[in-house]
Protein backbone atom coordinates (compact mmCIF):
# COMPACT_ATOMS: atom_id res chain seq x y z
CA UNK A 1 278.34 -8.88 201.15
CA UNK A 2 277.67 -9.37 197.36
CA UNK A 3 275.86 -7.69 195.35
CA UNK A 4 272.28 -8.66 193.25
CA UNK A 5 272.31 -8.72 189.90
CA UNK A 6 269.34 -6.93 187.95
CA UNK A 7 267.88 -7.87 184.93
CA UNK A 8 268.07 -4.73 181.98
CA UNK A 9 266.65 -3.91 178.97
CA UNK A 10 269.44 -1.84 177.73
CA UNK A 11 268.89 -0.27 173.77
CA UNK A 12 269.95 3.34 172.14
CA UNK A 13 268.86 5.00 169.13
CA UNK A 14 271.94 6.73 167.86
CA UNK A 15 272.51 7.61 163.75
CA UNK A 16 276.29 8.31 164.13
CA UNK A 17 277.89 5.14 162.76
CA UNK A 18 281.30 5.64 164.81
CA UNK A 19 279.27 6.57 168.00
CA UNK A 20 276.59 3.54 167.57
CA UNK A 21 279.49 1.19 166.92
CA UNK A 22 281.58 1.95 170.22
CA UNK A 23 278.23 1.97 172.11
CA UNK A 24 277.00 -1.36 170.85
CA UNK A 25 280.39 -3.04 171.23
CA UNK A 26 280.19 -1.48 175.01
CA UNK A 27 277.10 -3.44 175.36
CA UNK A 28 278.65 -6.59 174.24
CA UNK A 29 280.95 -6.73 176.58
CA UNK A 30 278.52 -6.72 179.29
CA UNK A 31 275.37 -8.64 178.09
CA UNK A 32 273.24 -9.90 174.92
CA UNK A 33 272.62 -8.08 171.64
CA UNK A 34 268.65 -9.53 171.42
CA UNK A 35 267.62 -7.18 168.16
CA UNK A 36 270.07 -4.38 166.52
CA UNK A 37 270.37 -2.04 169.08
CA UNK A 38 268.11 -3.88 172.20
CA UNK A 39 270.28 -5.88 174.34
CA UNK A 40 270.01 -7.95 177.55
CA UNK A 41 272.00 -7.76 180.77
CA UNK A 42 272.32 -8.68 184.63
CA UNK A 43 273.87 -6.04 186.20
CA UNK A 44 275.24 -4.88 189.34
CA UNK A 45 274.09 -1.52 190.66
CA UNK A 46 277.82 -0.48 190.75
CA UNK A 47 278.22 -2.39 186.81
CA UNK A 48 274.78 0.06 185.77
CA UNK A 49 276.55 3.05 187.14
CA UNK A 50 279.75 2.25 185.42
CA UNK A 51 277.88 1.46 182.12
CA UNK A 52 275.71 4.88 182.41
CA UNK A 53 279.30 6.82 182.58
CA UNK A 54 280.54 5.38 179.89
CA UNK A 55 277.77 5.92 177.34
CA UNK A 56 277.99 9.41 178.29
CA UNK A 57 281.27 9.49 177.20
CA UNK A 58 280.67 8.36 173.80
């Protein structure tokens, strides 16, 4: 059984230039930069998860 997709509203406010770099090239990978730091995905509840561990990491 597959799962849905979800659409997301995904953006961060982050004034660390190294930090907000790695982030937004995170979210690039997995949807569409709409404004600076506001970006647009279908996701997965397993791809969200994944995504939320990540940014924590950064």
């Amino acid at each position: 059984m597959s799962e849905g997709r979800s659409f997301y509203v995904l953006a961060y406010d982050i004034s660390d230039d190294r930090r907000r770099l790695k982030l937004a090239r995170l979210m690039e990978s997995l949807g569409v930069r709409v404004q600076g730091s506001v970006f647009e995905a279908y996701l997965t509840a397993r791809e969200l998860e994944h995504l939320l561990r990540r940014c924590r990491k950064i």
